[in-house]
PDB file of N, CA and C in Angstrom:
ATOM      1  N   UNK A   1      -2.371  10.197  12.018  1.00  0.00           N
ATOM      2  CA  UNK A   1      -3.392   9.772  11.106  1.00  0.00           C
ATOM      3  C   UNK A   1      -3.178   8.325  10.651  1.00  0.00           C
ATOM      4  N   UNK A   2      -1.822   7.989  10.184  1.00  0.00           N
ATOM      5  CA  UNK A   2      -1.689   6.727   9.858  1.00  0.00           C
ATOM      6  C   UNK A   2      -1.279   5.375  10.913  1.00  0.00           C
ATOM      7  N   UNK A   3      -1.310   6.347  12.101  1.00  0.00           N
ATOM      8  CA  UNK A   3      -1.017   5.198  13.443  1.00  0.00           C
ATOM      9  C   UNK A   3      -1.354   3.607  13.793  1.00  0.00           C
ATOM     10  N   UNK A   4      -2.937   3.891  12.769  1.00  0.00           N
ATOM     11  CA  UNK A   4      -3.494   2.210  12.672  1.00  0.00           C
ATOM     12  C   UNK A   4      -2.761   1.402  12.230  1.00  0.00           C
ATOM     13  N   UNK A   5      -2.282   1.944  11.331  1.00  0.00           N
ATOM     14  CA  UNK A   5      -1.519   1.224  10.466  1.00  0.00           C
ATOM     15  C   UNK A   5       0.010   0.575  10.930  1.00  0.00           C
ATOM     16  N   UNK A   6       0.720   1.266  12.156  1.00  0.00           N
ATOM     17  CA  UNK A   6       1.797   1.258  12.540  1.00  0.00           C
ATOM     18  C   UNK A   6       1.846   0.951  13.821  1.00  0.00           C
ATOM     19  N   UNK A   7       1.220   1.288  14.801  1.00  0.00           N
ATOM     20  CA  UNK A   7       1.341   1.136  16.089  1.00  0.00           C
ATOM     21  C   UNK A   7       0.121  -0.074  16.918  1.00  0.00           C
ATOM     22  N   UNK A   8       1.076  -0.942  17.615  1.00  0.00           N
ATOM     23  CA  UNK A   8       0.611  -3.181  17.047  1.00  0.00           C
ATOM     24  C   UNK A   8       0.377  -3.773  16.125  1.00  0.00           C
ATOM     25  N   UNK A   9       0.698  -3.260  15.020  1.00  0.00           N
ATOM     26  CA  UNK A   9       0.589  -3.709  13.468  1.00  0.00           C
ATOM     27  C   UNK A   9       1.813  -5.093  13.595  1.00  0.00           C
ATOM     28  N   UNK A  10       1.472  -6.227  12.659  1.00  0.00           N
ATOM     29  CA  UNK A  10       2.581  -7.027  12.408  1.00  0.00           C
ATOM     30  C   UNK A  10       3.257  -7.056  11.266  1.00  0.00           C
ATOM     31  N   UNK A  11       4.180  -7.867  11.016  1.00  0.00           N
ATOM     32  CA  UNK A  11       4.295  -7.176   9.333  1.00  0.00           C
ATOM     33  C   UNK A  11       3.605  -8.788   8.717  1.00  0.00           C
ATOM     34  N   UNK A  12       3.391  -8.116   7.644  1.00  0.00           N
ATOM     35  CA  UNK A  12       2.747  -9.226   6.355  1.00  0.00           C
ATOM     36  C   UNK A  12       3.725 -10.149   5.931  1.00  0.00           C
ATOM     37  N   UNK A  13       2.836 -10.975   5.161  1.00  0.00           N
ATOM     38  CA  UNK A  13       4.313 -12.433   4.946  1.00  0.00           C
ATOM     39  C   UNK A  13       5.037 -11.736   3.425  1.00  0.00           C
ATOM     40  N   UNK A  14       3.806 -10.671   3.089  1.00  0.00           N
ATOM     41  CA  UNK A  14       4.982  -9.477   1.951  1.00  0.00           C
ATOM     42  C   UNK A  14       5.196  -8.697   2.780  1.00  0.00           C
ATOM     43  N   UNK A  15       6.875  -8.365   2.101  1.00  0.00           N
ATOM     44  CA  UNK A  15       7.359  -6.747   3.366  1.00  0.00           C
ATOM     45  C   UNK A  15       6.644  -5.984   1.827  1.00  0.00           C
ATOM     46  N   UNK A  16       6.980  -5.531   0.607  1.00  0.00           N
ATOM     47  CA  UNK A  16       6.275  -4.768  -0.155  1.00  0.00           C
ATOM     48  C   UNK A  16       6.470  -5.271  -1.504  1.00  0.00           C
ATOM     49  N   UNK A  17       6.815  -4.519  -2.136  1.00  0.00           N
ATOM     50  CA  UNK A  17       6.431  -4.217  -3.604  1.00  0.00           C
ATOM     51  C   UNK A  17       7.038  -3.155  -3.967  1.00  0.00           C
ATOM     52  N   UNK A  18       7.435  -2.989  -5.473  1.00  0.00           N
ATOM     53  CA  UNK A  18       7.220  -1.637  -6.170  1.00  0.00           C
ATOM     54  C   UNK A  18       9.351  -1.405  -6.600  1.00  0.00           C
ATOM     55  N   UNK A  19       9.370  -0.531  -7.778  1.00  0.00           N
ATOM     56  CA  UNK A  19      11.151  -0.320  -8.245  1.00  0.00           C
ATOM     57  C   UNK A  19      12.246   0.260  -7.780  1.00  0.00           C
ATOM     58  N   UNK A  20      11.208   0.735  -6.556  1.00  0.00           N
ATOM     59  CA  UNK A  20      13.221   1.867  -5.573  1.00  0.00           C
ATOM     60  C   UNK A  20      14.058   0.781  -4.889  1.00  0.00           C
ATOM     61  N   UNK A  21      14.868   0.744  -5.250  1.00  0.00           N
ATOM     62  CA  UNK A  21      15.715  -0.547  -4.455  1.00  0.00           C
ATOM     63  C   UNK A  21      16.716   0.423  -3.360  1.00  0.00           C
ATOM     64  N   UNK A  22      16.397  -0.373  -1.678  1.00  0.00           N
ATOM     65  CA  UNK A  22      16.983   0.395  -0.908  1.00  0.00           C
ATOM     66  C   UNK A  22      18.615  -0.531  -0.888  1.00  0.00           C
ATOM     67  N   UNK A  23      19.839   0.167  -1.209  1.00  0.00           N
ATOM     68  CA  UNK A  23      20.846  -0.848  -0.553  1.00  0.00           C
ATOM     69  C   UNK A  23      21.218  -0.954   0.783  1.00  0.00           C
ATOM     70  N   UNK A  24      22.141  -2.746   0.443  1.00  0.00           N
ATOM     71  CA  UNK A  24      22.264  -3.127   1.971  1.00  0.00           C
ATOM     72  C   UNK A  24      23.109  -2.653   2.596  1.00  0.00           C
ATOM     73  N   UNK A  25      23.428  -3.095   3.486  1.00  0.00           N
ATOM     74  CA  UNK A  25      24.225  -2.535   4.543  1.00  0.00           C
ATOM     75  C   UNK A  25      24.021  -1.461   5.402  1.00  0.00           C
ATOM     76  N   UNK A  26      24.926  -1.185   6.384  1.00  0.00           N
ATOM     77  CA  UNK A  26      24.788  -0.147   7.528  1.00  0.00           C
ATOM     78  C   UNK A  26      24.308   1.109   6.570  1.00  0.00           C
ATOM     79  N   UNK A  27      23.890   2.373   7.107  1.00  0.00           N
ATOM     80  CA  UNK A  27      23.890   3.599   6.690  1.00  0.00           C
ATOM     81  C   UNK A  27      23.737   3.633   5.297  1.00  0.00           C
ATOM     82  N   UNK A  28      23.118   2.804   4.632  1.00  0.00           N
ATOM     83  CA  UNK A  28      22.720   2.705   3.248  1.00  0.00           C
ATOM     84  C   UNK A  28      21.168   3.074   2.961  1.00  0.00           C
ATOM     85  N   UNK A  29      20.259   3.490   3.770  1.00  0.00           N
ATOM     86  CA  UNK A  29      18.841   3.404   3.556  1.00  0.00           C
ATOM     87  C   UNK A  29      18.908   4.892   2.839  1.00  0.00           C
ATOM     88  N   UNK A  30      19.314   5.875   2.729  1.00  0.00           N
ATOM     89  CA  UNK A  30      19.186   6.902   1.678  1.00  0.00           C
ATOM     90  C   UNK A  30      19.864   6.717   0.368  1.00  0.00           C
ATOM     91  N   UNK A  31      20.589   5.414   0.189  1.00  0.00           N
ATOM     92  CA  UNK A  31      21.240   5.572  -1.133  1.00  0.00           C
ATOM     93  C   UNK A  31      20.347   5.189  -2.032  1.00  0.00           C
ATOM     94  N   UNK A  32      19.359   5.739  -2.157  1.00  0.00           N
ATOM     95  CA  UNK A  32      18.155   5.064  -2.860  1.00  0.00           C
ATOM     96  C   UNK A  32      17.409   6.811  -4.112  1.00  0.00           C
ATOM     97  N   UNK A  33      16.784   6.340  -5.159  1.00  0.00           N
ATOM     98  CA  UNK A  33      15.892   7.441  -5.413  1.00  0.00           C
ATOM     99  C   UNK A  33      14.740   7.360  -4.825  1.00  0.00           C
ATOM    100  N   UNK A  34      13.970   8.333  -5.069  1.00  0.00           N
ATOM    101  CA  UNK A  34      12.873   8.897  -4.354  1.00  0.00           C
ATOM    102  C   UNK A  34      11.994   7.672  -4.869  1.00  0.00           C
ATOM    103  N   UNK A  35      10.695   7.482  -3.938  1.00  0.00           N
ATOM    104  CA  UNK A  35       9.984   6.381  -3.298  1.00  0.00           C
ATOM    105  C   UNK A  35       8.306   7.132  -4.464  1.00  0.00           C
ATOM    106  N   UNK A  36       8.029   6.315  -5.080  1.00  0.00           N
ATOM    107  CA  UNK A  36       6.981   6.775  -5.907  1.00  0.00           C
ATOM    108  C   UNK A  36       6.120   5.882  -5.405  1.00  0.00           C
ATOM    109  N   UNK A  37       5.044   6.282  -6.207  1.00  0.00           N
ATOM    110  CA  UNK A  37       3.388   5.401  -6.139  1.00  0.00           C
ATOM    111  C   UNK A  37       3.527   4.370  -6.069  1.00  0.00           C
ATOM    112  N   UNK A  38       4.009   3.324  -7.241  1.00  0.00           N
ATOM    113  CA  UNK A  38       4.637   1.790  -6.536  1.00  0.00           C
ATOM    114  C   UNK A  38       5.164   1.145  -5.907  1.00  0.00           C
ATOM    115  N   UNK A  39       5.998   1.886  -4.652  1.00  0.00           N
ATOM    116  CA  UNK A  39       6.474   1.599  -4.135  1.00  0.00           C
ATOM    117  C   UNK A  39       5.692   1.754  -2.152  1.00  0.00           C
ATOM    118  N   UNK A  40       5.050   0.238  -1.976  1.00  0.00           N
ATOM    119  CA  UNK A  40       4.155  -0.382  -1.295  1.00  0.00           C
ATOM    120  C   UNK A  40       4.967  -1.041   0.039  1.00  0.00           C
ATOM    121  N   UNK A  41       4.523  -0.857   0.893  1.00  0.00           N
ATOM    122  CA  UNK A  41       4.909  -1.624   2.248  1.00  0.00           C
ATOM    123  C   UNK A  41       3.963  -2.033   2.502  1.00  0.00           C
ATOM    124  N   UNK A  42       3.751  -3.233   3.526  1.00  0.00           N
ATOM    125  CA  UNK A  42       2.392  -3.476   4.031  1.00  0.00           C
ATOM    126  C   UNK A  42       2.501  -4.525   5.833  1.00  0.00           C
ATOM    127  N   UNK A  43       1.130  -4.243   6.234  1.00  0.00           N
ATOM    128  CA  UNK A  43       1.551  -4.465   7.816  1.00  0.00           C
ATOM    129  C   UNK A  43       0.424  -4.688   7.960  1.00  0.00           C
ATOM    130  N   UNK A  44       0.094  -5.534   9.473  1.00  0.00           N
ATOM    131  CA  UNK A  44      -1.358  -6.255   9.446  1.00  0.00           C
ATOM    132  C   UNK A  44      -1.478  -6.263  10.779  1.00  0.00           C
ATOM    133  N   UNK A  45      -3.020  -6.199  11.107  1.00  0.00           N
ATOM    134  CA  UNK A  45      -3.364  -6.217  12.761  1.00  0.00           C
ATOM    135  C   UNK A  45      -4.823  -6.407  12.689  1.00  0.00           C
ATOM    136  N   UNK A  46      -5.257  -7.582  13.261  1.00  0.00           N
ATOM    137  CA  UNK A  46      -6.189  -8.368  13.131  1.00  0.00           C
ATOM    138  C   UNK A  46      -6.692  -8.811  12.147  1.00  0.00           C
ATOM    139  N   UNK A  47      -7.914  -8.318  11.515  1.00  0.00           N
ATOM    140  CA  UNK A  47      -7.863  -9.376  10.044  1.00  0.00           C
ATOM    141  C   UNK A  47      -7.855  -8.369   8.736  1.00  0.00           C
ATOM    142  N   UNK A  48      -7.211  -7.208   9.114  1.00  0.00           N
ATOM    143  CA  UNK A  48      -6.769  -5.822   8.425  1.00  0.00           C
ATOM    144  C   UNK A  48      -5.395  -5.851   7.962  1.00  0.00           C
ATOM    145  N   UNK A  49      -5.349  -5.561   6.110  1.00  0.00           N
ATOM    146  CA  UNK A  49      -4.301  -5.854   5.900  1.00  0.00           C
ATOM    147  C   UNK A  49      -3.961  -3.786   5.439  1.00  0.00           C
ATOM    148  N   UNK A  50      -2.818  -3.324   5.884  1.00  0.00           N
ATOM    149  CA  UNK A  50      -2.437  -1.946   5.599  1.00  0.00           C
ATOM    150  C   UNK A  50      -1.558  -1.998   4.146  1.00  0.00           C
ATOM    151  N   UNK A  51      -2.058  -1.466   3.250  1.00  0.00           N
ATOM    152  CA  UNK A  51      -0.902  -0.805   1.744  1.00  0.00           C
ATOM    153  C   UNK A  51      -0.427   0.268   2.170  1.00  0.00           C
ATOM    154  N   UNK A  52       0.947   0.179   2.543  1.00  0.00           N
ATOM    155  CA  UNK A  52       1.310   1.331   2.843  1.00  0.00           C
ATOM    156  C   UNK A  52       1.974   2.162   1.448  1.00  0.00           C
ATOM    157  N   UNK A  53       1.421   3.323   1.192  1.00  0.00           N
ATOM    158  CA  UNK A  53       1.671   3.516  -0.422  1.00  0.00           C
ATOM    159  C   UNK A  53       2.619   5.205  -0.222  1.00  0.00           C
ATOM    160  N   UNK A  54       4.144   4.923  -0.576  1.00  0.00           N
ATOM    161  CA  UNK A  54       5.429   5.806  -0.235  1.00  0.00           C
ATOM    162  C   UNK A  54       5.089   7.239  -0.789  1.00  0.00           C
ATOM    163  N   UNK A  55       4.171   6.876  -1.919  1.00  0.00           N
ATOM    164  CA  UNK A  55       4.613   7.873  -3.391  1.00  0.00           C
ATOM    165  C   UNK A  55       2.478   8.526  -3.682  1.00  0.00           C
ATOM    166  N   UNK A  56       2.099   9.838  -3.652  1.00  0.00           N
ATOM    167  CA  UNK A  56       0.951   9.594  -4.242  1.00  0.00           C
ATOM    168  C   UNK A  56       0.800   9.280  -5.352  1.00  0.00           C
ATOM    169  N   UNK A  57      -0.246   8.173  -5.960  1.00  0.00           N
ATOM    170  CA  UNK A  57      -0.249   8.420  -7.635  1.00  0.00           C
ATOM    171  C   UNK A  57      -0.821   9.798  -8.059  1.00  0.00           C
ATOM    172  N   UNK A  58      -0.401   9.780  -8.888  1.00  0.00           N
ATOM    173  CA  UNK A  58      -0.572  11.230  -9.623  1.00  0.00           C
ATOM    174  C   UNK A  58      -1.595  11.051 -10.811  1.00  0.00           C
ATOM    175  N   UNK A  59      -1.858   9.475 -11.070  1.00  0.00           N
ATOM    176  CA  UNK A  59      -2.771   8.555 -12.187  1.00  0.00           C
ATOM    177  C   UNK A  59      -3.726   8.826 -11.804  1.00  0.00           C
ATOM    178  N   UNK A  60      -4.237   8.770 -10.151  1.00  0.00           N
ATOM    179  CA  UNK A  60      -5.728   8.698  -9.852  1.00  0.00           C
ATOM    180  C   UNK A  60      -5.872   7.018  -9.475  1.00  0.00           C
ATOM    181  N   UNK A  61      -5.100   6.099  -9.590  1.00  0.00           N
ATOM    182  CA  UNK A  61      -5.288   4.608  -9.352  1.00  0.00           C
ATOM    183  C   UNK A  61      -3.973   3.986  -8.773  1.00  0.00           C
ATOM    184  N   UNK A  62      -4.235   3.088  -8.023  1.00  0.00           N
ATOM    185  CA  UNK A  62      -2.953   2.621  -7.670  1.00  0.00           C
ATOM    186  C   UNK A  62      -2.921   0.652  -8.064  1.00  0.00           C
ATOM    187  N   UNK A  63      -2.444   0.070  -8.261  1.00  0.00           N
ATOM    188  CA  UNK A  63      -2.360  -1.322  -8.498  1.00  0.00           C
ATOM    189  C   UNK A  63      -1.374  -1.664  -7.450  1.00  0.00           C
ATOM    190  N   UNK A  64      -2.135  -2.234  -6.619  1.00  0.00           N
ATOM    191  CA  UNK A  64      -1.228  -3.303  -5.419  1.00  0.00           C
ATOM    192  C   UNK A  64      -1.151  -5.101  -5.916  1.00  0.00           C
ATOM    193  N   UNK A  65       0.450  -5.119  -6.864  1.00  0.00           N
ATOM    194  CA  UNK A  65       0.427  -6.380  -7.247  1.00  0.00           C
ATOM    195  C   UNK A  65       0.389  -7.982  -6.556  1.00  0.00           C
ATOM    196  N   UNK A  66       0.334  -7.805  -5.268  1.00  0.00           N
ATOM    197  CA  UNK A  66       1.016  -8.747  -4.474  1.00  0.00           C
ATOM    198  C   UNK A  66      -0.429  -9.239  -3.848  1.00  0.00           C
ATOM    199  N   UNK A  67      -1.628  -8.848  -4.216  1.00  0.00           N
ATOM    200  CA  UNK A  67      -3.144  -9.253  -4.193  1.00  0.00           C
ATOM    201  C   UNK A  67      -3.834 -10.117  -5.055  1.00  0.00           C
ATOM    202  N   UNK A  68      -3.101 -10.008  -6.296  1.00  0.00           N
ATOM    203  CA  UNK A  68      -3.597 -11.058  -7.331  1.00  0.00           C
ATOM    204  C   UNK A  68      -3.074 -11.837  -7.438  1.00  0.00           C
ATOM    205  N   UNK A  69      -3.705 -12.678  -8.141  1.00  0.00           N
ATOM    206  CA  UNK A  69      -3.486 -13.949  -8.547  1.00  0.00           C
ATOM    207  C   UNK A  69      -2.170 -14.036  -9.190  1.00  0.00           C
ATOM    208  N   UNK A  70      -1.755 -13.002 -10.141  1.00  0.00           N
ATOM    209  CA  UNK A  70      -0.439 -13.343 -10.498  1.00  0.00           C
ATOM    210  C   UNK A  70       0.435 -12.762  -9.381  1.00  0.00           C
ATOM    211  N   UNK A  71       0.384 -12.600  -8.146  1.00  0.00           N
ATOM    212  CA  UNK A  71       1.129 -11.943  -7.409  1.00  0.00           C
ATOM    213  C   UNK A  71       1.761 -12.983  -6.674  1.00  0.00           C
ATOM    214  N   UNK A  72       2.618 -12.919  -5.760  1.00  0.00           N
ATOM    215  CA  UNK A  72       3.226 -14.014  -4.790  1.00  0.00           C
ATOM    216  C   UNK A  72       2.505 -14.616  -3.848  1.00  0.00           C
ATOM    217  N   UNK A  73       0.986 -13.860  -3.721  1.00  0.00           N
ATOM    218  CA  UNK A  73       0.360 -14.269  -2.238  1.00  0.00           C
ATOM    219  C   UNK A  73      -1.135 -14.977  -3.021  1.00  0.00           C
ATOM    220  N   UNK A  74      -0.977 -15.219  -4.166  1.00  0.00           N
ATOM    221  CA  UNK A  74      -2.265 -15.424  -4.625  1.00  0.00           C
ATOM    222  C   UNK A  74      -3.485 -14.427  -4.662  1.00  0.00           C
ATOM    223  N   UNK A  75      -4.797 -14.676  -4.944  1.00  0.00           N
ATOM    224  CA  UNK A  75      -5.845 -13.684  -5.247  1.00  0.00           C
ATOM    225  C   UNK A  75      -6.222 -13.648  -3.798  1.00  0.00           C
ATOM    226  N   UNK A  76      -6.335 -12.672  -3.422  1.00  0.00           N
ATOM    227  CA  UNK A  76      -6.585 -12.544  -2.018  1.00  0.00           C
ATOM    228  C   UNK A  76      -8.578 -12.079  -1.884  1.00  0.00           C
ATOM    229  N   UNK A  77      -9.490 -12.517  -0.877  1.00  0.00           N
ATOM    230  CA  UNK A  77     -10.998 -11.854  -0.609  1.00  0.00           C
ATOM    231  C   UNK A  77     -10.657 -10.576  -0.061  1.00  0.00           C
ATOM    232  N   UNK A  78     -11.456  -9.420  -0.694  1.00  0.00           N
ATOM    233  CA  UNK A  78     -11.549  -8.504  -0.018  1.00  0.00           C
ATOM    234  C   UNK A  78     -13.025  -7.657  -0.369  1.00  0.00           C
ATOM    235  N   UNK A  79     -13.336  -7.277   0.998  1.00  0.00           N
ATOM    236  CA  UNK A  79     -14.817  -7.180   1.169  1.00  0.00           C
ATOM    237  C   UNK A  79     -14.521  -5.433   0.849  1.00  0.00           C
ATOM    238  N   UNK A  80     -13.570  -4.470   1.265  1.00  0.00           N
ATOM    239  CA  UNK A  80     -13.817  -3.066   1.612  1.00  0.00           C
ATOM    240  C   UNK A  80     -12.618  -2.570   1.354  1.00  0.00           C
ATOM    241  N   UNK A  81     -12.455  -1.629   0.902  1.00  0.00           N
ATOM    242  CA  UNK A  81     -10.890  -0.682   1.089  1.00  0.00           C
ATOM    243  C   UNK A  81     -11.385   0.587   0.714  1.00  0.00           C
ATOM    244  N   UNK A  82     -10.628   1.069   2.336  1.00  0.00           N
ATOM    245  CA  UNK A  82     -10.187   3.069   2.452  1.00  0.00           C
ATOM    246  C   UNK A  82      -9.645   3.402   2.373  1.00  0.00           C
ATOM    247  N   UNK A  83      -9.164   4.772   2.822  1.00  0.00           N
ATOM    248  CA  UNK A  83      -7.858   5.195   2.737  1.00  0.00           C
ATOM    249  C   UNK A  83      -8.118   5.749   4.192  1.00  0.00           C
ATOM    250  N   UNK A  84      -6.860   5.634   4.971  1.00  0.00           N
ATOM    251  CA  UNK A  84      -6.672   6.356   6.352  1.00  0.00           C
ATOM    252  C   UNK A  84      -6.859   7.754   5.993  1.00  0.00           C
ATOM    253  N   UNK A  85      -7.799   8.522   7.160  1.00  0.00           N
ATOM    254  CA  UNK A  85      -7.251  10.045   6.973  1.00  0.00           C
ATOM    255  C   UNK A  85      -8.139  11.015   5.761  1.00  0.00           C
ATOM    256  N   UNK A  86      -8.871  10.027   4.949  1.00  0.00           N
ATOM    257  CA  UNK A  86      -9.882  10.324   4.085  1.00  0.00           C
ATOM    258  C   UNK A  86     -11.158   9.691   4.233  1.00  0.00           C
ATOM    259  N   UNK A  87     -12.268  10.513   4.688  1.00  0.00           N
ATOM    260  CA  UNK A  87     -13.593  10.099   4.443  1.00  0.00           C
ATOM    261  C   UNK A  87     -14.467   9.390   3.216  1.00  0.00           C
ATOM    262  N   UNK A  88     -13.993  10.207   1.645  1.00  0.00           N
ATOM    263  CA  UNK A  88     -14.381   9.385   0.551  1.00  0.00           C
ATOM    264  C   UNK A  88     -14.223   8.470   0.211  1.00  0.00           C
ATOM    265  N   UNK A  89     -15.224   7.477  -0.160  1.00  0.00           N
ATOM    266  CA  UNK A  89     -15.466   6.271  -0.486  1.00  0.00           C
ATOM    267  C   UNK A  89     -14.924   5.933  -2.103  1.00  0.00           C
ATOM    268  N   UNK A  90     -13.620   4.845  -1.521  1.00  0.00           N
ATOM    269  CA  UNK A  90     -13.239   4.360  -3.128  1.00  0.00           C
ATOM    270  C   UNK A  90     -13.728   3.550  -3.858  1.00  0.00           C
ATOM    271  N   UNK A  91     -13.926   3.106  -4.844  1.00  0.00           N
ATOM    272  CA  UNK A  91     -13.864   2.376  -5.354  1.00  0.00           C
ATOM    273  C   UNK A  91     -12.987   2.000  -6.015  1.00  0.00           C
ATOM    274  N   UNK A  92     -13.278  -0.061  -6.346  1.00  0.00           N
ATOM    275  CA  UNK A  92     -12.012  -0.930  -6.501  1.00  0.00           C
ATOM    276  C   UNK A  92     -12.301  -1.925  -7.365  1.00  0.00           C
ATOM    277  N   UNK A  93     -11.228  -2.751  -7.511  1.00  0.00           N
ATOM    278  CA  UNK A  93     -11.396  -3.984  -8.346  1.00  0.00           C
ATOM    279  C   UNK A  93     -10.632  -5.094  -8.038  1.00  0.00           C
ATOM    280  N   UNK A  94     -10.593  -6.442  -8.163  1.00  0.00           N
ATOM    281  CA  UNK A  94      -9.409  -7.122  -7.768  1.00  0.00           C
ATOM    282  C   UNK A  94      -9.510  -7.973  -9.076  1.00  0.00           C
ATOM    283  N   UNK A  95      -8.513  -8.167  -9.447  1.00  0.00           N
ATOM    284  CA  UNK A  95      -8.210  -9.245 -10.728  1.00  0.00           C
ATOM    285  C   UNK A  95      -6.858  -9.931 -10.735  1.00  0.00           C
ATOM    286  N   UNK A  96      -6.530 -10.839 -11.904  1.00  0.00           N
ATOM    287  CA  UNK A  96      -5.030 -11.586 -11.270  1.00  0.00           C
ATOM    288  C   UNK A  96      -4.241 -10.630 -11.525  1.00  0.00           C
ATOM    289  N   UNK A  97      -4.581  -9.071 -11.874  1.00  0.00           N
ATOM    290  CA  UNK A  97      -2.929  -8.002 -11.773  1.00  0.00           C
ATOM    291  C   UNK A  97      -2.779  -7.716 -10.329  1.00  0.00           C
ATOM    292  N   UNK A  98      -4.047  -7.698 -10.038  1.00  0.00           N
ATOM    293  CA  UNK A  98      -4.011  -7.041  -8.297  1.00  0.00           C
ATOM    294  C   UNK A  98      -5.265  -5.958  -7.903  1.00  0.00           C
ATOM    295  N   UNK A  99      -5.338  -5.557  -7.229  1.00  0.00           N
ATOM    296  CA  UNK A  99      -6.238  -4.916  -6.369  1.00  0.00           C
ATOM    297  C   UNK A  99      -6.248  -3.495  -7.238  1.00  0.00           C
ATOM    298  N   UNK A 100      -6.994  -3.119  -7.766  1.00  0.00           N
ATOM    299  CA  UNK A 100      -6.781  -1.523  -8.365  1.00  0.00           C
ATOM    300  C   UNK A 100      -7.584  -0.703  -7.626  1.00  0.00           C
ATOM    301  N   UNK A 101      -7.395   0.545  -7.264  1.00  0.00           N
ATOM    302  CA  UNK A 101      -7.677   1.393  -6.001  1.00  0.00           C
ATOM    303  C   UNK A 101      -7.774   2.642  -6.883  1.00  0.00           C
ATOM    304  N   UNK A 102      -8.707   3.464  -6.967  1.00  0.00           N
ATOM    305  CA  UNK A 102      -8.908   4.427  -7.460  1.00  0.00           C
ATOM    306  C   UNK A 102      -8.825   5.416  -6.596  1.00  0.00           C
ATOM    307  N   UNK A 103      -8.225   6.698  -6.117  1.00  0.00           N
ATOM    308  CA  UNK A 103      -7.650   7.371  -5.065  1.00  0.00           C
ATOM    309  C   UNK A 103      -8.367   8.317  -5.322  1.00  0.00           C
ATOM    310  N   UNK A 104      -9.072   9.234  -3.871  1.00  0.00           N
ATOM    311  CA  UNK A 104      -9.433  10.267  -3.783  1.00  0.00           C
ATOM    312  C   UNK A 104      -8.290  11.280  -4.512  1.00  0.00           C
ATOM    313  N   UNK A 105      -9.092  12.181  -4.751  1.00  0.00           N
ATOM    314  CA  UNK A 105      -8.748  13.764  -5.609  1.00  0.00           C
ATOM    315  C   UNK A 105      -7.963  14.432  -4.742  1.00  0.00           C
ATOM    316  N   UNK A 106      -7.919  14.448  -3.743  1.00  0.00           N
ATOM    317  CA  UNK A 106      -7.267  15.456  -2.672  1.00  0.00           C
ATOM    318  C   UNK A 106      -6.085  14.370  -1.446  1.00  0.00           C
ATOM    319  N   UNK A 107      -5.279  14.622  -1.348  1.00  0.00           N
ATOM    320  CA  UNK A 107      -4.296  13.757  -0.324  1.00  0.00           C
ATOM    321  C   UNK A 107      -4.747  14.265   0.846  1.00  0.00           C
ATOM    322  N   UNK A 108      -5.134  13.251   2.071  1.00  0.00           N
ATOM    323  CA  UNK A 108      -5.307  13.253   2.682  1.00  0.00           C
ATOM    324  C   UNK A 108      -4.001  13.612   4.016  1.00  0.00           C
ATOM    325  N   UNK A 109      -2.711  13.724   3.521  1.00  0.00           N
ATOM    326  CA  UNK A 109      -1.922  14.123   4.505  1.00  0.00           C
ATOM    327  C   UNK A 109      -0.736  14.454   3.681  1.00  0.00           C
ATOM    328  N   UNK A 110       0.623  14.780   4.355  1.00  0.00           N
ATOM    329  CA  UNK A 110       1.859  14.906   2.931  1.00  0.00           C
ATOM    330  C   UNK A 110       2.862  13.886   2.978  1.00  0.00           C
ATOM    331  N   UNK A 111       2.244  12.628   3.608  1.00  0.00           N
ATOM    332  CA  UNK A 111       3.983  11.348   3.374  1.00  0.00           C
ATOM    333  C   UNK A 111       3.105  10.357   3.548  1.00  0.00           C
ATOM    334  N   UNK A 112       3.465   9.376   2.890  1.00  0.00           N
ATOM    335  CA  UNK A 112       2.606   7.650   3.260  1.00  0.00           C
ATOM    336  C   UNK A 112       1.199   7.869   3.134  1.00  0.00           C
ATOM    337  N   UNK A 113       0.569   7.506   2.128  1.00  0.00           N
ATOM    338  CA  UNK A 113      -0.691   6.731   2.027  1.00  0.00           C
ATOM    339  C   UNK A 113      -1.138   5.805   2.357  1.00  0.00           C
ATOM    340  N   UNK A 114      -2.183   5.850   3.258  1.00  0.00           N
ATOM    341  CA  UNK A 114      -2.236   4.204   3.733  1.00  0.00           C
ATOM    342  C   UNK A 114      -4.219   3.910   3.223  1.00  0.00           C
ATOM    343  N   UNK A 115      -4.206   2.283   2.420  1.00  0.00           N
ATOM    344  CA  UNK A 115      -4.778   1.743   2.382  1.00  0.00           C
ATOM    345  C   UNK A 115      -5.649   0.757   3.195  1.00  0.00           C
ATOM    346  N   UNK A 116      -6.704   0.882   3.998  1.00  0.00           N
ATOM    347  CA  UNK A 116      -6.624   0.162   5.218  1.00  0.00           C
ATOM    348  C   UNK A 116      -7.556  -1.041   4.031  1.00  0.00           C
ATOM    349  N   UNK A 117      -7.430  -2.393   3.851  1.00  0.00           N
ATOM    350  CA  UNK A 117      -8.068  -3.317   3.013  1.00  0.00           C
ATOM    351  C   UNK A 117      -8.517  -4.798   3.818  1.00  0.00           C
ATOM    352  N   UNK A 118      -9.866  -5.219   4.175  1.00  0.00           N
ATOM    353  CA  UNK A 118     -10.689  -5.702   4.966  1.00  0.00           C
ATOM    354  C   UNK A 118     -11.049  -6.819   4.207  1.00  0.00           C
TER     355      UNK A 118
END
């Protein structure tokens, strides 16, 4: 379901966002807590940028900070955003916090949310 998103995808000039800090080194990628709603990856393939979102919100909204104006990448245009894997139509907002994404009622799969944003 989320294959668009992953397979010839490049990565973004952000790798992500969000408070689980993975440590470094070898065999360190589980020394981490669990991966919530803020915690964002993102990957790009053609003029499609993917939120890859770890954690569902449980709010009903998600804020992708790294879209606004106060974010690292500046206020970014965006014409459309879906969700992979879900037919319902979101609605959104973009301001200098970031992109706010109001999430379908029902999860569309059980790991990684993906935002496809145009």
């Amino acid at each position: 379901m989320n294959g668009e998103a992953i397979y010839d995808s490049r990565p973004w000039h952000v790798f992500g966002e969000g408070p689980t800090q993975v440590g470094e080194g070898s065999f360190s990628d589980n020394d981490r807590g669990a991966y919530t709603s803020q915690d964002i990856r993102f990957t790009t393939r053609c003029d499609v940028l993917y939120a890859i979102c770890l954690g569902w919100p449980g709010t009903g909204e998600v804020i992708i900070h790294s879209l606004g104006s106060g974010g690292s990448t500046g206020e970014q245009t965006v014409s459309q955003v879906s969700m992979l894997g879900s037919s319902q139509g979101l609605s959104w907002s973009l301001d200098a916090d970031g992109l706010k994404v109001k999430v379908p009622a029902e999860k569309p799969c059980r790991h990684a949310y993906v935002f496809k944003i145009e």
